[in-house]
ModelCIF file with pLDDT and N, C-alpha, C, O atoms, coordinates in Angstrom:
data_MODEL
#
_entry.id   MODEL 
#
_entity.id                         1 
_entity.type                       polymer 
_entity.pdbx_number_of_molecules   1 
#
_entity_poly.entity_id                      1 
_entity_poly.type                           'polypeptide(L)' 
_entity_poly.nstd_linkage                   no 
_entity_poly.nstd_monomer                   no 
_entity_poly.pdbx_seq_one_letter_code       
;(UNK)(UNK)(UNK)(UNK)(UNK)(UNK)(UNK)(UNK)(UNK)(UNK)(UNK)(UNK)(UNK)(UNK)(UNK)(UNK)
(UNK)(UNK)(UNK)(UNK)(UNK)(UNK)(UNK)(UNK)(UNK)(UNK)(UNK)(UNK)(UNK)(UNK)(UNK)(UNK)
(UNK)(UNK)(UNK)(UNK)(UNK)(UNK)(UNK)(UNK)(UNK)(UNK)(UNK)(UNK)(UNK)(UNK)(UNK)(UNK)
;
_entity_poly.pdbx_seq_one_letter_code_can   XXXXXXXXXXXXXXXXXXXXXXXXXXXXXXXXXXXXXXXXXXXXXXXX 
_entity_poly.pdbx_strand_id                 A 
#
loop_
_entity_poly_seq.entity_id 
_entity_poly_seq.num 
_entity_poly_seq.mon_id 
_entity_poly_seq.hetero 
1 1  UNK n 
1 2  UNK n 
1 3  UNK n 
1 4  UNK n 
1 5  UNK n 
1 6  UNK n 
1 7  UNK n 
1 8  UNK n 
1 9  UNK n 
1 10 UNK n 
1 11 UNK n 
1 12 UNK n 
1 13 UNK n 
1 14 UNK n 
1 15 UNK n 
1 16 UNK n 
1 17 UNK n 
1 18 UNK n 
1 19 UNK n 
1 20 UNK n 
1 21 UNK n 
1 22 UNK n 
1 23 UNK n 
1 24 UNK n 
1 25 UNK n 
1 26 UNK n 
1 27 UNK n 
1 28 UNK n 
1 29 UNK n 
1 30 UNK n 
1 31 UNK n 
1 32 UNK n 
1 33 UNK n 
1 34 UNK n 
1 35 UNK n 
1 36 UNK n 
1 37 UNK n 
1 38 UNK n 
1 39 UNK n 
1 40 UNK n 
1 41 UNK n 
1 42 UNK n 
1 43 UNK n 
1 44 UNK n 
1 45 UNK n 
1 46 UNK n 
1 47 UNK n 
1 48 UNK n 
#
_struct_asym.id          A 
_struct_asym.entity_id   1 
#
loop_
_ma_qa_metric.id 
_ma_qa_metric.mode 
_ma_qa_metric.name 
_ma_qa_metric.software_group_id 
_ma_qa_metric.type 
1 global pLDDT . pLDDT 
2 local  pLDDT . pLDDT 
#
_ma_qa_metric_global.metric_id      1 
_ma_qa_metric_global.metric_value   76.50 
_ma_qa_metric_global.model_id       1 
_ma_qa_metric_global.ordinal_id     1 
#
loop_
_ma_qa_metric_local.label_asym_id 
_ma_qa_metric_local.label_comp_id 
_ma_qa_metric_local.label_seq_id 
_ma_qa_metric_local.metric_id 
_ma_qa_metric_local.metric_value 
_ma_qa_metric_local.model_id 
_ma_qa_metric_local.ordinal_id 
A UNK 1  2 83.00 1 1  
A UNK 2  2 83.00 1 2  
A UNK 3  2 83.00 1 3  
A UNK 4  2 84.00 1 4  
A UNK 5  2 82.00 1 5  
A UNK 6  2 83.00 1 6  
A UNK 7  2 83.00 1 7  
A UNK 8  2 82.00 1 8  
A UNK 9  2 79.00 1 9  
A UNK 10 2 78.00 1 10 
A UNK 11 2 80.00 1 11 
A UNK 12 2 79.00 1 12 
A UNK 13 2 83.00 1 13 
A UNK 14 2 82.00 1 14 
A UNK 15 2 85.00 1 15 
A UNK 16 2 82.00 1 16 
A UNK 17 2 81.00 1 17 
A UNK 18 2 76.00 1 18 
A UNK 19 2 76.00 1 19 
A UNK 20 2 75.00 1 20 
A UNK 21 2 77.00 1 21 
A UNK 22 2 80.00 1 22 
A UNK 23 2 78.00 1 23 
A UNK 24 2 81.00 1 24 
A UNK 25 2 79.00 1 25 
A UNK 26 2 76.00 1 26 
A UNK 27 2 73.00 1 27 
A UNK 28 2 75.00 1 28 
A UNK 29 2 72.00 1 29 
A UNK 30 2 72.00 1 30 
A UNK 31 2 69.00 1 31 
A UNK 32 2 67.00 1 32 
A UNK 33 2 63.00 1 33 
A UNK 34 2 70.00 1 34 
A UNK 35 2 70.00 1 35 
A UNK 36 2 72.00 1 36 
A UNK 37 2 78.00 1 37 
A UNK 38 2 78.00 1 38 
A UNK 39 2 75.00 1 39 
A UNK 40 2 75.00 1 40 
A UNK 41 2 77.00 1 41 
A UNK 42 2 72.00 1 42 
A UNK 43 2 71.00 1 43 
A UNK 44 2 71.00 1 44 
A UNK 45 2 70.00 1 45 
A UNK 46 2 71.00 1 46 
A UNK 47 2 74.00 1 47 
A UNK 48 2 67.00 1 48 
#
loop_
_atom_site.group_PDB 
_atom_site.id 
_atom_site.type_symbol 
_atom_site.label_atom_id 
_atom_site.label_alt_id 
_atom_site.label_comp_id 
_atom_site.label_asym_id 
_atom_site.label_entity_id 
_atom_site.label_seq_id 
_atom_site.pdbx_PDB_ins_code 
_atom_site.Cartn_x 
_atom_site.Cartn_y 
_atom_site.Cartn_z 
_atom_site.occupancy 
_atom_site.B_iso_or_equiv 
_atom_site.pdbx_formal_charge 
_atom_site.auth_seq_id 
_atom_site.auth_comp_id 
_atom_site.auth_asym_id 
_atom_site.auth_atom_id 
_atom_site.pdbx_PDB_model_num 
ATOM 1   N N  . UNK A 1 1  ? 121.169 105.993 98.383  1.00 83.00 ? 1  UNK A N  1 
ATOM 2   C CA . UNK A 1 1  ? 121.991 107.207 98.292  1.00 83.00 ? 1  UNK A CA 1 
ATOM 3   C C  . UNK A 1 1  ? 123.055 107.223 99.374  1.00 83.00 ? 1  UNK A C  1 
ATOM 4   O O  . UNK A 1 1  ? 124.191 107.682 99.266  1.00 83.00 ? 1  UNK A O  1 
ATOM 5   N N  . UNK A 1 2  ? 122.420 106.560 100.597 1.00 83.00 ? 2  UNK A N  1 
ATOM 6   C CA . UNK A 1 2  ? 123.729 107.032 101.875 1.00 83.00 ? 2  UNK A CA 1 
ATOM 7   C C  . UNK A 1 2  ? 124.605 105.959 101.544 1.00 83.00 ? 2  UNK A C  1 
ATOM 8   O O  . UNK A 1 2  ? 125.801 106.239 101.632 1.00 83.00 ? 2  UNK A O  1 
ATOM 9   N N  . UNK A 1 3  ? 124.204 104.357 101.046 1.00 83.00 ? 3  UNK A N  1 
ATOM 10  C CA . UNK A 1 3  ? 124.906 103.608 100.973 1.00 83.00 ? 3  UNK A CA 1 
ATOM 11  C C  . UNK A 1 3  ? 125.985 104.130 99.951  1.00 83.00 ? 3  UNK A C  1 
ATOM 12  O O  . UNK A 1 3  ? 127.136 103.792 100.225 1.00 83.00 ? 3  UNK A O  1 
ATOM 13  N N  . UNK A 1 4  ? 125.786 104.999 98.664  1.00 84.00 ? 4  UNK A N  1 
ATOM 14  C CA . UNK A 1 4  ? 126.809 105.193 97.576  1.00 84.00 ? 4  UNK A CA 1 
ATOM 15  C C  . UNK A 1 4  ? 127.801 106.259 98.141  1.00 84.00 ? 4  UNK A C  1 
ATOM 16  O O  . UNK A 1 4  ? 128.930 106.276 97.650  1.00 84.00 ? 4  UNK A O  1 
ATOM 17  N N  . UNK A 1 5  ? 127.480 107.171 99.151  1.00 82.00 ? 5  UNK A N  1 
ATOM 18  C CA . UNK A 1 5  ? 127.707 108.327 99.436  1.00 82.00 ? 5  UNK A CA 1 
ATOM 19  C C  . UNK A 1 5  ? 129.051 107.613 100.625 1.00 82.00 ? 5  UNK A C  1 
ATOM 20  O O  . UNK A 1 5  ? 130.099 108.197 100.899 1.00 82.00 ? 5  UNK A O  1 
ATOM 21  N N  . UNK A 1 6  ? 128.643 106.309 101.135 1.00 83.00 ? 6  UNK A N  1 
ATOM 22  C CA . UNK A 1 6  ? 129.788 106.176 102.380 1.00 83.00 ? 6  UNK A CA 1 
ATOM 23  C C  . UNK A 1 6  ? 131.483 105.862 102.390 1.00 83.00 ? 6  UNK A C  1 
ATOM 24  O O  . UNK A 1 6  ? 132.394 106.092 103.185 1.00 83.00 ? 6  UNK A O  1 
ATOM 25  N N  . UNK A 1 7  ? 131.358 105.124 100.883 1.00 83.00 ? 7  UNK A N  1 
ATOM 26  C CA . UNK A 1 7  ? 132.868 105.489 100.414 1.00 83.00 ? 7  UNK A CA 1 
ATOM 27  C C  . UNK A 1 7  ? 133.468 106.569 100.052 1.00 83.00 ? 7  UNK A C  1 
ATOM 28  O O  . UNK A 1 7  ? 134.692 106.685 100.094 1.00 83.00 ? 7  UNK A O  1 
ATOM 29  N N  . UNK A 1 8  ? 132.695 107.456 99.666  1.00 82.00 ? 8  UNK A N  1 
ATOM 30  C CA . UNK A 1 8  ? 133.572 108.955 99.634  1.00 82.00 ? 8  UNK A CA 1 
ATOM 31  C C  . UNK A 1 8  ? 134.484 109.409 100.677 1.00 82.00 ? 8  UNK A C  1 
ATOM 32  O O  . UNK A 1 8  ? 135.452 110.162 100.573 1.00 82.00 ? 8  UNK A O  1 
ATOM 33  N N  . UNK A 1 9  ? 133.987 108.796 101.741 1.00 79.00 ? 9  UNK A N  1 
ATOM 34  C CA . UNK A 1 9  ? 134.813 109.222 103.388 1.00 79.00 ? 9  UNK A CA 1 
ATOM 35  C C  . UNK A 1 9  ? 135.208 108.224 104.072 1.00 79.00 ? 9  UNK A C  1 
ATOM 36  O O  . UNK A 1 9  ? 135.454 108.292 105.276 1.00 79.00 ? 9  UNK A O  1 
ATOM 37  N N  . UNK A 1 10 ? 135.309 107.209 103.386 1.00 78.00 ? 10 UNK A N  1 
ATOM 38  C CA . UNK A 1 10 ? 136.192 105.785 103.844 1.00 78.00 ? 10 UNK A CA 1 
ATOM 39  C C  . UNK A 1 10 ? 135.831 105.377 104.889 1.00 78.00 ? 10 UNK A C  1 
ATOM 40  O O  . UNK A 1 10 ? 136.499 104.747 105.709 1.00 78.00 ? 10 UNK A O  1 
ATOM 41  N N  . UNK A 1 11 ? 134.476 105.778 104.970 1.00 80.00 ? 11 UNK A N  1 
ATOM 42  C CA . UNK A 1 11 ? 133.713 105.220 105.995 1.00 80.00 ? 11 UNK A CA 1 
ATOM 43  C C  . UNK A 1 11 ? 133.437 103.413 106.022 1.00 80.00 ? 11 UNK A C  1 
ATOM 44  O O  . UNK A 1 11 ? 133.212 102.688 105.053 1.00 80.00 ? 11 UNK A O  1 
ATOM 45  N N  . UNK A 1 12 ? 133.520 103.126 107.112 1.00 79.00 ? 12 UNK A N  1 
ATOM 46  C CA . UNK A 1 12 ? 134.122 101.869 107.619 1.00 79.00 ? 12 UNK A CA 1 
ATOM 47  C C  . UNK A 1 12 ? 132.324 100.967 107.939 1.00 79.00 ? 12 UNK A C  1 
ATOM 48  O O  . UNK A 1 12 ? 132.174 100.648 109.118 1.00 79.00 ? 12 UNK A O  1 
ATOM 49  N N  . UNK A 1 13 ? 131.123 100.611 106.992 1.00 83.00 ? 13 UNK A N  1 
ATOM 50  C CA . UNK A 1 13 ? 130.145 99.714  107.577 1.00 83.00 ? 13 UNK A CA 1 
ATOM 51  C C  . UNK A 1 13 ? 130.347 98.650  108.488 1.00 83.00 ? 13 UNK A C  1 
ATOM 52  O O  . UNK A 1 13 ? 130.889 97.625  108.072 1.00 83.00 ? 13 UNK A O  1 
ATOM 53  N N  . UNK A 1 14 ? 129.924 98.758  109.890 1.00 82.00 ? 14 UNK A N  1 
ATOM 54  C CA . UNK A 1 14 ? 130.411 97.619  110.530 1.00 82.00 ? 14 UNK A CA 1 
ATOM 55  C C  . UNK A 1 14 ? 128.825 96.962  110.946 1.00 82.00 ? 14 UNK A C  1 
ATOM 56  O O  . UNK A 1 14 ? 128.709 96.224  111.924 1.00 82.00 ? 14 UNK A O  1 
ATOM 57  N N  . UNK A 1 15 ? 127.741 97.302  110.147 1.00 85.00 ? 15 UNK A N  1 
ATOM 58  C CA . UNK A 1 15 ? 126.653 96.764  110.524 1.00 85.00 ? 15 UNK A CA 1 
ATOM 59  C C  . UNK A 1 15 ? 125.128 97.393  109.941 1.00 85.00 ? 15 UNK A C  1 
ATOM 60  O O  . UNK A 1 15 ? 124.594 98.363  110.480 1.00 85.00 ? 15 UNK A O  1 
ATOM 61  N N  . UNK A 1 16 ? 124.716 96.892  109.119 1.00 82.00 ? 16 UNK A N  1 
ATOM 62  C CA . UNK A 1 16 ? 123.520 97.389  108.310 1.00 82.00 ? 16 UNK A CA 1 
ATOM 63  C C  . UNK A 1 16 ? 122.271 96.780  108.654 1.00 82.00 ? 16 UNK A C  1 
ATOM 64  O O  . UNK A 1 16 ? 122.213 95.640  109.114 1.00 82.00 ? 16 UNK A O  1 
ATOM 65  N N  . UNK A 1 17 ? 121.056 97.655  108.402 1.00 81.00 ? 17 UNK A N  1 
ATOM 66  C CA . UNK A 1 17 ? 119.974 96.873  108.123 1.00 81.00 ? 17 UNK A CA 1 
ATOM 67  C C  . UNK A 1 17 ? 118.758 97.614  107.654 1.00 81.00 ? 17 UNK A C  1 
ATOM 68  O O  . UNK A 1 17 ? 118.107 98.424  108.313 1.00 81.00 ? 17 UNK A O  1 
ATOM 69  N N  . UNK A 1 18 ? 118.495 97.131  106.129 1.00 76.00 ? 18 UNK A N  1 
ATOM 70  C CA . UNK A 1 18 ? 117.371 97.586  105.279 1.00 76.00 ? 18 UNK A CA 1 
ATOM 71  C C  . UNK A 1 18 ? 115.931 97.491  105.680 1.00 76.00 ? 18 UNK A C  1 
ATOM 72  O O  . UNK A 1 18 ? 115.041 97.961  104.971 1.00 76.00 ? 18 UNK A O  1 
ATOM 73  N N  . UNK A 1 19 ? 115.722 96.939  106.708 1.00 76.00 ? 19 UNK A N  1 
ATOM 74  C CA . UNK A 1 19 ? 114.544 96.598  107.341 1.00 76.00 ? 19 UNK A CA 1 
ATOM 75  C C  . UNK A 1 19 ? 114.270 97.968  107.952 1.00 76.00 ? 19 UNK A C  1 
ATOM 76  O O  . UNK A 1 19 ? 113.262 98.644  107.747 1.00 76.00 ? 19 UNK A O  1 
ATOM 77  N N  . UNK A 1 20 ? 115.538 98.356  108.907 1.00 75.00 ? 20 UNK A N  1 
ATOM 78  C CA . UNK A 1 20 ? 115.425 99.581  109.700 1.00 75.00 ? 20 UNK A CA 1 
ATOM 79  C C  . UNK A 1 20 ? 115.870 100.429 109.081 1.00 75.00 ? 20 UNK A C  1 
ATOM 80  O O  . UNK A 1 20 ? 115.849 101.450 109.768 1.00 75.00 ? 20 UNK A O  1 
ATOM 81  N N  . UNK A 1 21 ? 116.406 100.657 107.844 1.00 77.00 ? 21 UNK A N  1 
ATOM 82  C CA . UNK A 1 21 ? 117.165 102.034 106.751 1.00 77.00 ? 21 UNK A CA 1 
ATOM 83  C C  . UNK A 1 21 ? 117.908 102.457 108.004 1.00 77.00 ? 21 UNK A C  1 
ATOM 84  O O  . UNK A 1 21 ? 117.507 103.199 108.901 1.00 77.00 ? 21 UNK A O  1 
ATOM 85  N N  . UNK A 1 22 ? 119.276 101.724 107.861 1.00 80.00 ? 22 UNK A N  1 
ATOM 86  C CA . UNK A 1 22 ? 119.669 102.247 109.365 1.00 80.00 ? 22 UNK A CA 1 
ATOM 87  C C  . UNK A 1 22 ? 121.294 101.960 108.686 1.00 80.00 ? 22 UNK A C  1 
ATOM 88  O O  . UNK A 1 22 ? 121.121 101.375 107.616 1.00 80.00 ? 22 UNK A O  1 
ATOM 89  N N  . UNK A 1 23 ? 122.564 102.142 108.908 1.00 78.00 ? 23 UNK A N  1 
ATOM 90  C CA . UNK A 1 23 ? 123.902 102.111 108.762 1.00 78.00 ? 23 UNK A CA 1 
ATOM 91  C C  . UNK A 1 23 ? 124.375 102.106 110.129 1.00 78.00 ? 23 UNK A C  1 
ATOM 92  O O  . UNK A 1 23 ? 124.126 103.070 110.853 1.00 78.00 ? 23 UNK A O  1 
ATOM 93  N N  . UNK A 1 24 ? 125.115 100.990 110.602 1.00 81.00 ? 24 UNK A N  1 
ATOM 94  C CA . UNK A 1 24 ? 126.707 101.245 111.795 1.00 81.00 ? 24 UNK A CA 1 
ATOM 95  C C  . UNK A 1 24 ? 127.773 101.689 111.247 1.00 81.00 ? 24 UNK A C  1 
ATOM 96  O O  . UNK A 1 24 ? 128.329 100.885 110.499 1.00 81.00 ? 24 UNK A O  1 
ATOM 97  N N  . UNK A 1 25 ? 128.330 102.862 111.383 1.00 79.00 ? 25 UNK A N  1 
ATOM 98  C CA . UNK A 1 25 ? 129.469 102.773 110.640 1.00 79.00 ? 25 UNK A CA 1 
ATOM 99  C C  . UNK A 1 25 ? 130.777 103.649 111.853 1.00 79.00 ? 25 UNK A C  1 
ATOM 100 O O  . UNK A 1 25 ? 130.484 104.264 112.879 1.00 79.00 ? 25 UNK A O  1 
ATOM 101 N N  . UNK A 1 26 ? 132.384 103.389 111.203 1.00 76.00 ? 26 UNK A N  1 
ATOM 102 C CA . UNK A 1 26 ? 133.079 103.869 111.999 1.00 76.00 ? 26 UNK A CA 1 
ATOM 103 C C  . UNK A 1 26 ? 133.470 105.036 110.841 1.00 76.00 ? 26 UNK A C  1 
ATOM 104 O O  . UNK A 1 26 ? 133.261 104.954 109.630 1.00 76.00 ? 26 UNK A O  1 
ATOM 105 N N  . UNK A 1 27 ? 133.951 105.887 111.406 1.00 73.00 ? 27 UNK A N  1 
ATOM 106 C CA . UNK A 1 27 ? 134.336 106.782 110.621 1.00 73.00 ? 27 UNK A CA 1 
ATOM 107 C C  . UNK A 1 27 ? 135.744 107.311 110.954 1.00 73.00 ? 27 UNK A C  1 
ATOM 108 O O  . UNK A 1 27 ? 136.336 106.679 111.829 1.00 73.00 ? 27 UNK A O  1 
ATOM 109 N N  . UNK A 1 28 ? 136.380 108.361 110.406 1.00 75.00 ? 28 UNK A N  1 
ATOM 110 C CA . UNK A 1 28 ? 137.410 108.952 110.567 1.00 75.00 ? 28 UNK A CA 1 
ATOM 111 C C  . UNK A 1 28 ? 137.574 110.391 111.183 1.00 75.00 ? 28 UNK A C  1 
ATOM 112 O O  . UNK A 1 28 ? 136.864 111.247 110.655 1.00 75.00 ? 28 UNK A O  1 
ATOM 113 N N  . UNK A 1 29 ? 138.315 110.763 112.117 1.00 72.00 ? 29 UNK A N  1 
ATOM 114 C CA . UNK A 1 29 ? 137.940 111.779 112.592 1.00 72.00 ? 29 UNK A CA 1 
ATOM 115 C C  . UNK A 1 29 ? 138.810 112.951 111.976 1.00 72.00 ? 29 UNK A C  1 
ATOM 116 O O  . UNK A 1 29 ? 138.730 114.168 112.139 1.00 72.00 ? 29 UNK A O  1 
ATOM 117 N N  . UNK A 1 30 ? 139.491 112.335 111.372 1.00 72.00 ? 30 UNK A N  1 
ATOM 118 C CA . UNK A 1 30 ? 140.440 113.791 110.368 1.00 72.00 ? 30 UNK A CA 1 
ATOM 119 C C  . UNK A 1 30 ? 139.742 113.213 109.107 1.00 72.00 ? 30 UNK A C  1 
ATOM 120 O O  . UNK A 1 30 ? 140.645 112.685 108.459 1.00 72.00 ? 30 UNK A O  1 
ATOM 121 N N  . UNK A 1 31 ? 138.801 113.092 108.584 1.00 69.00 ? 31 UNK A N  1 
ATOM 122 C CA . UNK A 1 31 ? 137.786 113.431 107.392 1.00 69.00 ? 31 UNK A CA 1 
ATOM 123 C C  . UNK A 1 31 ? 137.264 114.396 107.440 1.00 69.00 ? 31 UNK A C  1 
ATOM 124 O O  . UNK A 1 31 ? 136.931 114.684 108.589 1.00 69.00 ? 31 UNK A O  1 
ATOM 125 N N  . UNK A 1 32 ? 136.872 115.451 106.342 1.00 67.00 ? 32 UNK A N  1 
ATOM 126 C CA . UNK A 1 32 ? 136.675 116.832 106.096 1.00 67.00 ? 32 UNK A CA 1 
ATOM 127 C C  . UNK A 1 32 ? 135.526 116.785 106.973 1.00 67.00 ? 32 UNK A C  1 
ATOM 128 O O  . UNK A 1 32 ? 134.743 115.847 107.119 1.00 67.00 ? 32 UNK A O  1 
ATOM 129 N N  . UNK A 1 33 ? 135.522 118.287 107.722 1.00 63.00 ? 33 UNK A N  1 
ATOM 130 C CA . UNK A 1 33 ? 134.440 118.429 108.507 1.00 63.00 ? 33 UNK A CA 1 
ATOM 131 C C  . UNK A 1 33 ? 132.611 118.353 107.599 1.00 63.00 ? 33 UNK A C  1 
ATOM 132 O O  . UNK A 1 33 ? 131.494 118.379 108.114 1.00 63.00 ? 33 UNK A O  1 
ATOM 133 N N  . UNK A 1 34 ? 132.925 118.279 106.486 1.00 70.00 ? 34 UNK A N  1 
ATOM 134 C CA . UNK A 1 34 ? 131.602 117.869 105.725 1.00 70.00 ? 34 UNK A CA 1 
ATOM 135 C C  . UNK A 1 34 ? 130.851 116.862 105.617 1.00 70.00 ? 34 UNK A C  1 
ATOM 136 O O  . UNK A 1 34 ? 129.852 116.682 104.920 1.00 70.00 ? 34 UNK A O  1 
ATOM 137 N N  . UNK A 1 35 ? 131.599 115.942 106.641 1.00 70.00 ? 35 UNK A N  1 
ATOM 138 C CA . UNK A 1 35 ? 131.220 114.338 106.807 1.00 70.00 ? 35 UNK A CA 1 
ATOM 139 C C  . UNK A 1 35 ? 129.808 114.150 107.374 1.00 70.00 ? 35 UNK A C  1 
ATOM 140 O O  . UNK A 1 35 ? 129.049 113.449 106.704 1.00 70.00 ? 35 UNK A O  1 
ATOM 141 N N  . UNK A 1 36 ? 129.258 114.792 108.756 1.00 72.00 ? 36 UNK A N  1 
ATOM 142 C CA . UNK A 1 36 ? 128.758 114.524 109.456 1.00 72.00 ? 36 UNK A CA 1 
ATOM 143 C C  . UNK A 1 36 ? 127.491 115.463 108.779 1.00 72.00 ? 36 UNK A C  1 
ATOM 144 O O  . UNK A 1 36 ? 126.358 114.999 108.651 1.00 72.00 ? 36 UNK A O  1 
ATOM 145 N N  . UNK A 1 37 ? 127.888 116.950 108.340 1.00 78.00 ? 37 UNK A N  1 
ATOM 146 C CA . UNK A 1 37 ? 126.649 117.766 107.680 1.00 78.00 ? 37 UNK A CA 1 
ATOM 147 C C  . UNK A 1 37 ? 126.287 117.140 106.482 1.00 78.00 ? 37 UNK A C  1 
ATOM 148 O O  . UNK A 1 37 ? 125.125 117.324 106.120 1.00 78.00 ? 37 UNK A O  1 
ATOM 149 N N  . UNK A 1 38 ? 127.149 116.307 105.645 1.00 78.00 ? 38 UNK A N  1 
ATOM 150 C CA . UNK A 1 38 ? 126.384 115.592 104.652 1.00 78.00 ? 38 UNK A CA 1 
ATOM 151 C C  . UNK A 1 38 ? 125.459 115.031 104.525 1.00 78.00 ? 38 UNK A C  1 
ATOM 152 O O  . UNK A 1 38 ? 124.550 115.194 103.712 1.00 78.00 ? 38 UNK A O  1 
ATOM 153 N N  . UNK A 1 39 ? 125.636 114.010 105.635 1.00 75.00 ? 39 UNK A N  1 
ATOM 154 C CA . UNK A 1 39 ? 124.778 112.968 106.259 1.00 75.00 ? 39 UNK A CA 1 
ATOM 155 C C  . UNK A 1 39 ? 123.680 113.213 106.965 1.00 75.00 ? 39 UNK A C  1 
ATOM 156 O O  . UNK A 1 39 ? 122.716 112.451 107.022 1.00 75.00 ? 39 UNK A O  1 
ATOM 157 N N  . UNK A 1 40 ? 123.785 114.359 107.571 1.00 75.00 ? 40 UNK A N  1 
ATOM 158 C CA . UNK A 1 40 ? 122.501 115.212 108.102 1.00 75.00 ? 40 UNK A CA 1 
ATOM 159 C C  . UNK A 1 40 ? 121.427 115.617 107.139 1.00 75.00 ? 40 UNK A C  1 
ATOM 160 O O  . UNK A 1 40 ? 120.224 115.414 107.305 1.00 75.00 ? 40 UNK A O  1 
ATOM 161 N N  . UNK A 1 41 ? 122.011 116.236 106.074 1.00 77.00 ? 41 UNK A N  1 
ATOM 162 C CA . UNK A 1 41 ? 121.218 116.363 105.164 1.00 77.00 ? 41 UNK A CA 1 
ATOM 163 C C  . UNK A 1 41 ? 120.090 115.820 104.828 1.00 77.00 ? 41 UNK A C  1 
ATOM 164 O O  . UNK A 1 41 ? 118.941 116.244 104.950 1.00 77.00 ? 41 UNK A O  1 
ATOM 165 N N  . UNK A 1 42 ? 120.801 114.114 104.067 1.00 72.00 ? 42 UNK A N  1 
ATOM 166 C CA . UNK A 1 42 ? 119.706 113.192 103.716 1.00 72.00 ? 42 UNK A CA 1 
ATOM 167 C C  . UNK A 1 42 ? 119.364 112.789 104.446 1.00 72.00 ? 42 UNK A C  1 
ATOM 168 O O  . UNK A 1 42 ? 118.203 112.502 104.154 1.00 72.00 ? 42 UNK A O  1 
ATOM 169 N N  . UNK A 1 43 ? 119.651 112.375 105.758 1.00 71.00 ? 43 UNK A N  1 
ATOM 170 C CA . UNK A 1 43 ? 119.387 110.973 106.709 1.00 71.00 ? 43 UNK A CA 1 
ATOM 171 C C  . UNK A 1 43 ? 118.070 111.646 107.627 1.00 71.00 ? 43 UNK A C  1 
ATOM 172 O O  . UNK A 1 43 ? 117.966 112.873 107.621 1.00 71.00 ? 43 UNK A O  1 
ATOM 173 N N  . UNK A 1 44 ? 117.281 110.997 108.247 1.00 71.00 ? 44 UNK A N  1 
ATOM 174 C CA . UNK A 1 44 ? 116.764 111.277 109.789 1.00 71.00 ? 44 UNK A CA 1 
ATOM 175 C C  . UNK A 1 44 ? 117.306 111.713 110.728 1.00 71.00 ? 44 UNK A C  1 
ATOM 176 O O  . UNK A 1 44 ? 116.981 112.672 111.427 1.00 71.00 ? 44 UNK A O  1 
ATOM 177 N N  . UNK A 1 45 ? 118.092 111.094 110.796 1.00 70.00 ? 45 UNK A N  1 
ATOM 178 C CA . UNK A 1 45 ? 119.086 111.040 112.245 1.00 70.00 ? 45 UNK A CA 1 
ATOM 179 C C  . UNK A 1 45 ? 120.616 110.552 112.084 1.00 70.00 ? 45 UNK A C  1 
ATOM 180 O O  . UNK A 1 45 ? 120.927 109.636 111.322 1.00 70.00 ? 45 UNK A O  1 
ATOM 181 N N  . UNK A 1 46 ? 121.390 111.147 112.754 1.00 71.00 ? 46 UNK A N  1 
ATOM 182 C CA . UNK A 1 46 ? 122.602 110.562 112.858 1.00 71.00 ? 46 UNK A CA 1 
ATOM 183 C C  . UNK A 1 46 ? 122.969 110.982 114.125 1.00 71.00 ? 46 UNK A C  1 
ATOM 184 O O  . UNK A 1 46 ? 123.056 112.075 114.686 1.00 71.00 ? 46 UNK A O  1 
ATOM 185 N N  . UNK A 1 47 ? 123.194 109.622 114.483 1.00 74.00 ? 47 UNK A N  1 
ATOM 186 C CA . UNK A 1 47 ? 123.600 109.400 116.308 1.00 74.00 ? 47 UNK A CA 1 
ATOM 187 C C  . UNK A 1 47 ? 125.358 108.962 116.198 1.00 74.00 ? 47 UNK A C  1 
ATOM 188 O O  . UNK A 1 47 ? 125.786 107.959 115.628 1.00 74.00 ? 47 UNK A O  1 
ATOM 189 N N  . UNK A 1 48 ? 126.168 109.985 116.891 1.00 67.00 ? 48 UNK A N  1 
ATOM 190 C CA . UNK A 1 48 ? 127.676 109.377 117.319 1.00 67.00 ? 48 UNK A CA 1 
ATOM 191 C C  . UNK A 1 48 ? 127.732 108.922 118.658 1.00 67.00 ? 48 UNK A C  1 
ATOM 192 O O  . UNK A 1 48 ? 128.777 108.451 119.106 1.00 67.00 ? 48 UNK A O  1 
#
């Protein structure tokens, strides 16, 4: 789901791993402020 969800915000993967269900990614900082509460949603954690 997060993987389909990260092109919506042109979010940039600079490092994955399915072992750890984990994403590196860069993001954009003028992307709608819904970026980061999205991701909160589904995820565990999201560390900037």
């Amino acid at each position: 789901l997060v993987s389909r969800l990260l092109p919506d915000y042109e979010a940039r993967v600079t490092a994955s791993s399915f072992g750890a269900a984990s994403f590196f990614i860069l993001y954009w900082t003028d992307t709608p402020p819904t970026f980061l509460s999205t991701f909160h949603s589904c995820a565990s954690s999201v560390t900037v």
